[in-house]
C-alpha atoms as a PDB file:
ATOM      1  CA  UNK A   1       9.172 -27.812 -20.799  1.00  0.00           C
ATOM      2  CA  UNK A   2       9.521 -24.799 -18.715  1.00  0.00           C
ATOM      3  CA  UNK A   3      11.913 -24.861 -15.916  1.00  0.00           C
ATOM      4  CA  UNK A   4      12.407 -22.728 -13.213  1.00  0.00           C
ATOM      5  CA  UNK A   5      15.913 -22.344 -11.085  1.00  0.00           C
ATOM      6  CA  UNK A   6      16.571 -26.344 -11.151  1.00  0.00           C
ATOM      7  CA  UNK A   7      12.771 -27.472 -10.792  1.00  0.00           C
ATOM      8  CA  UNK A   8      10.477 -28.267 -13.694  1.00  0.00           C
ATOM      9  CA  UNK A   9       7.489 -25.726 -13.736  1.00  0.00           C
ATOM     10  CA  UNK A  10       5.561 -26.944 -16.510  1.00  0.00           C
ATOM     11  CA  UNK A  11       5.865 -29.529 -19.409  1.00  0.00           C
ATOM     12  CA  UNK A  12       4.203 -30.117 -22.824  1.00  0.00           C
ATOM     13  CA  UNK A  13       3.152 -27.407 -25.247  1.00  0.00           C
ATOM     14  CA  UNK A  14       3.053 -23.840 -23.825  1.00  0.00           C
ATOM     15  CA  UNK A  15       0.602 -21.369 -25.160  1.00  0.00           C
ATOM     16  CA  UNK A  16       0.412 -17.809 -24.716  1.00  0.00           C
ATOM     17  CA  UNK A  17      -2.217 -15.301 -23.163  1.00  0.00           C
ATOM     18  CA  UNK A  18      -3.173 -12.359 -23.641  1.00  0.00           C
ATOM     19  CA  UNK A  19      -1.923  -9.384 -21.300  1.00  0.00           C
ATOM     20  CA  UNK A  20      -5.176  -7.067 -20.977  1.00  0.00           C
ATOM     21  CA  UNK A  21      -3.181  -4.658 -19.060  1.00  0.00           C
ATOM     22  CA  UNK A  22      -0.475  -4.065 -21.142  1.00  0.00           C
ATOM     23  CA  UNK A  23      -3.130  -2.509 -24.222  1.00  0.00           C
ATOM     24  CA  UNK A  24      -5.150  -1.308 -21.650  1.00  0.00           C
ATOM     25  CA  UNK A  25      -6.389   2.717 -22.490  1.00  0.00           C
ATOM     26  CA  UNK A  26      -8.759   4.461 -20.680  1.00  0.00           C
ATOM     27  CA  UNK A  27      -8.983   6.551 -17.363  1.00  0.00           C
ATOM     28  CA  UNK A  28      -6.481   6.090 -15.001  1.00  0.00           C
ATOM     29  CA  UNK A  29      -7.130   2.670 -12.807  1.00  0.00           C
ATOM     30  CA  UNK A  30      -4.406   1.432 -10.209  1.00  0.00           C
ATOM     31  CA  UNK A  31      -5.754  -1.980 -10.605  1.00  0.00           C
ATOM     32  CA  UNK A  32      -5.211  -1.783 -14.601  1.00  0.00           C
ATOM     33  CA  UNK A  33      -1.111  -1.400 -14.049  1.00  0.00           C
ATOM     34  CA  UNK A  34       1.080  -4.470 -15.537  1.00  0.00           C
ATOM     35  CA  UNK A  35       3.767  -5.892 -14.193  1.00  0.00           C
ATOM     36  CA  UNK A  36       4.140  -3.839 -10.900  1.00  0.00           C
ATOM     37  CA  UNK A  37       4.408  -5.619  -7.370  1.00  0.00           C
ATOM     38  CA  UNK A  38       2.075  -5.201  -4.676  1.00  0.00           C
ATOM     39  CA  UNK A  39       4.078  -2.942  -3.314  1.00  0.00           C
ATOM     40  CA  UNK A  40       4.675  -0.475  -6.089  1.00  0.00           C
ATOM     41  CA  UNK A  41       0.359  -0.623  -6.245  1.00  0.00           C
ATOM     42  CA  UNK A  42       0.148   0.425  -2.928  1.00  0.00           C
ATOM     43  CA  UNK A  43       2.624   3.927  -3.041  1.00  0.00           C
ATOM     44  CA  UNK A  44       0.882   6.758  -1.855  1.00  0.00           C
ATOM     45  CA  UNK A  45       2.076   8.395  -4.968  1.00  0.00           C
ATOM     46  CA  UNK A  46       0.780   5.221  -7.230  1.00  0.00           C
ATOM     47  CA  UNK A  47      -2.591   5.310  -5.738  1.00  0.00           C
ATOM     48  CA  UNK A  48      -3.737   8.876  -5.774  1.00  0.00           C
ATOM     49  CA  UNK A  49      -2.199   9.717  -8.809  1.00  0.00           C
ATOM     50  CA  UNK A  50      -5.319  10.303 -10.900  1.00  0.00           C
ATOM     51  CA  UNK A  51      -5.507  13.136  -8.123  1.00  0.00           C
ATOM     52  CA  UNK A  52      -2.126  14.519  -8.130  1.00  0.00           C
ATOM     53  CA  UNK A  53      -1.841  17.779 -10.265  1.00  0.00           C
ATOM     54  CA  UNK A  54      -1.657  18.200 -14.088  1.00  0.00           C
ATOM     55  CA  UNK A  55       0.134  18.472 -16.174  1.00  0.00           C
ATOM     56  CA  UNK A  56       1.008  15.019 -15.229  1.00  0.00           C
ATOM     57  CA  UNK A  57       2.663  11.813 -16.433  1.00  0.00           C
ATOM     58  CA  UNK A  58       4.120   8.357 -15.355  1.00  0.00           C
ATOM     59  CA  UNK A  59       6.800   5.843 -16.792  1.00  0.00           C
ATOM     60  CA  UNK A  60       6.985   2.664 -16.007  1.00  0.00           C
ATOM     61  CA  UNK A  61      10.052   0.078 -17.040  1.00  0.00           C
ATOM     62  CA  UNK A  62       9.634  -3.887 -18.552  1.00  0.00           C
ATOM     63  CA  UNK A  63      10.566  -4.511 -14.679  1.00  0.00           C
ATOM     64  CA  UNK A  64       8.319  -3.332 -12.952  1.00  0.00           C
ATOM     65  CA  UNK A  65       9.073   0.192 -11.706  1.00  0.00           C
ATOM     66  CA  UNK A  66       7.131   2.820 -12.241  1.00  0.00           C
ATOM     67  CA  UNK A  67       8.302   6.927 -12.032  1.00  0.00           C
ATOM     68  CA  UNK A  68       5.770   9.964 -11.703  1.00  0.00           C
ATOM     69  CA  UNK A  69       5.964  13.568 -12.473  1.00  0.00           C
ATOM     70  CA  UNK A  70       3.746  16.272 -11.527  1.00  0.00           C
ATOM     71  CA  UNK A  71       2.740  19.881 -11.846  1.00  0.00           C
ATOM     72  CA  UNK A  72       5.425  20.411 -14.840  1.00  0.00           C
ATOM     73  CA  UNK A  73       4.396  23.548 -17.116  1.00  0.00           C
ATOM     74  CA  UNK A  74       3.264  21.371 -20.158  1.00  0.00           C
ATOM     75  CA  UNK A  75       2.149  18.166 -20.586  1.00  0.00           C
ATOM     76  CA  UNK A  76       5.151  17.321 -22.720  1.00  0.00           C
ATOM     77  CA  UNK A  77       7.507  18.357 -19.774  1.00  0.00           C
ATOM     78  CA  UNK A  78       5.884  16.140 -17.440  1.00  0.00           C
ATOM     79  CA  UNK A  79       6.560  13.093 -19.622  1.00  0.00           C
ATOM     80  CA  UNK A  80       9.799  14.307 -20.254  1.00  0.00           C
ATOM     81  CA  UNK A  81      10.825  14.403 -16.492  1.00  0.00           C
ATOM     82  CA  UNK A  82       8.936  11.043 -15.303  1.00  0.00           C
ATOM     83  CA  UNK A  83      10.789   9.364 -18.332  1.00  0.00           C
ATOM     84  CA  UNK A  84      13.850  11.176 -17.642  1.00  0.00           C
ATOM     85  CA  UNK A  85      13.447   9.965 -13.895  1.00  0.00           C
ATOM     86  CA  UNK A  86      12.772   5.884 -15.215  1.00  0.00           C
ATOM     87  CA  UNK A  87      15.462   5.873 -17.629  1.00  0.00           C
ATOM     88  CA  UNK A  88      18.158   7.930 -15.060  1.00  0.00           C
ATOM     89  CA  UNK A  89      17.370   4.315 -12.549  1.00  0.00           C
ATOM     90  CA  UNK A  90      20.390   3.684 -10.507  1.00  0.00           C
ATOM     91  CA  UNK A  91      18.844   0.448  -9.951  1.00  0.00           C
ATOM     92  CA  UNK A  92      18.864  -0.368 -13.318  1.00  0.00           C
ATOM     93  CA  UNK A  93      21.992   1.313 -14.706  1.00  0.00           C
ATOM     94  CA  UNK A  94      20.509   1.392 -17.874  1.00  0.00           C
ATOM     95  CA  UNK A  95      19.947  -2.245 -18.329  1.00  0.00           C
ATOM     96  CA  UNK A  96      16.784  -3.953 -19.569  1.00  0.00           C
ATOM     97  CA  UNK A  97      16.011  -1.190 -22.251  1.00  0.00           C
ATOM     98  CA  UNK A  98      14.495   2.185 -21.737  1.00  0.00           C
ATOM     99  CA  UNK A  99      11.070   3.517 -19.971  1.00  0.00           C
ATOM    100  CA  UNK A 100       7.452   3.571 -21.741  1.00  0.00           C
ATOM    101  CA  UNK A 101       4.997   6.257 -20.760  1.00  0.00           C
ATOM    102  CA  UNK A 102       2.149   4.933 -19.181  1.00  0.00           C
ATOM    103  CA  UNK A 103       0.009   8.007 -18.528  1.00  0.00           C
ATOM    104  CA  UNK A 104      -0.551  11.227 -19.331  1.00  0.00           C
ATOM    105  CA  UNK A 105      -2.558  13.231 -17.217  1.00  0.00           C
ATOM    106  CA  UNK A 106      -5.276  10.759 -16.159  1.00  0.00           C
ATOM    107  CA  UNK A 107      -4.978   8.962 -19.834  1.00  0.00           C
ATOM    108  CA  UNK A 108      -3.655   5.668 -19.797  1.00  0.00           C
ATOM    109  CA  UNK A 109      -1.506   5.418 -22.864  1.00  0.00           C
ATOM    110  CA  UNK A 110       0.727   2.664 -22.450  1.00  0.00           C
ATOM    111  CA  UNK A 111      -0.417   0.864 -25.781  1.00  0.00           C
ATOM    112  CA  UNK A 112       1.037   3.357 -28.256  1.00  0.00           C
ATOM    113  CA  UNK A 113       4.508   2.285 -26.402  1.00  0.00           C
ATOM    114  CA  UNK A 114       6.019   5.698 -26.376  1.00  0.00           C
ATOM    115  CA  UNK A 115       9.580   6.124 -25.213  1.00  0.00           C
ATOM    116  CA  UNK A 116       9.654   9.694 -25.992  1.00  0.00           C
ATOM    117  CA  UNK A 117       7.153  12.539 -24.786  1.00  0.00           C
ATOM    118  CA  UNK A 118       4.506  13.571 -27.333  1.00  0.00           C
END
């Protein structure tokens, strides 16, 4: 049974499903970002990243949010600084573990689960 607030959302046996998005690798696609809202999909910065300049990277968090940096000397800096932006959330305050990188330069790289820059 799966309950959600006070209301019963689903009963008998609950299988899981496979997340696409979150082993996705490939060129950078908007559409192919998990866990993001609406929203966060539709940020200026979100959809014309593959256009923004490189070196380039983005970070996104288990909840949702997503950080960008762009234009850093190396490749390595600009993961540094958009995971250094994700895990510095005052929204967050730390809570909910640290940031992944997502992409670096137009790569999508989110499977290897990095939480450091390579």
């Amino acid at each position: 049974m799966l309950a959600v607030n006070e209301e019963i959302a689903a009963e008998g046996e609950l299988t899981s499903k496979d997340m696409p998005r979150l082993h996705y690798a490939g060129r950078y696609d908007v559409s192919q970002i998990p866990i993001i809202r609406a929203i966060t999909r539709r940020r200026p910065d979100v959809q014309s990243y593959d256009l923004a300049m490189e070196p380039k990277a983005m970070a996104i968090h288990p909840w949702g949010k997503l950080f960008i940096s762009a234009g850093d000397p190396t490749l390595k800096d600009a993961q540094a600084s958009a995971l250094a932006k994700c895990n510095s959330d005052p929204a967050r305050s730390g809570r909910d573990g640290g940031c992944y990188i997502y992409a670096a330069n137009n790569d999508v790289v989110i499977g290897e689960r990095r939480m450091s820059p390579k």
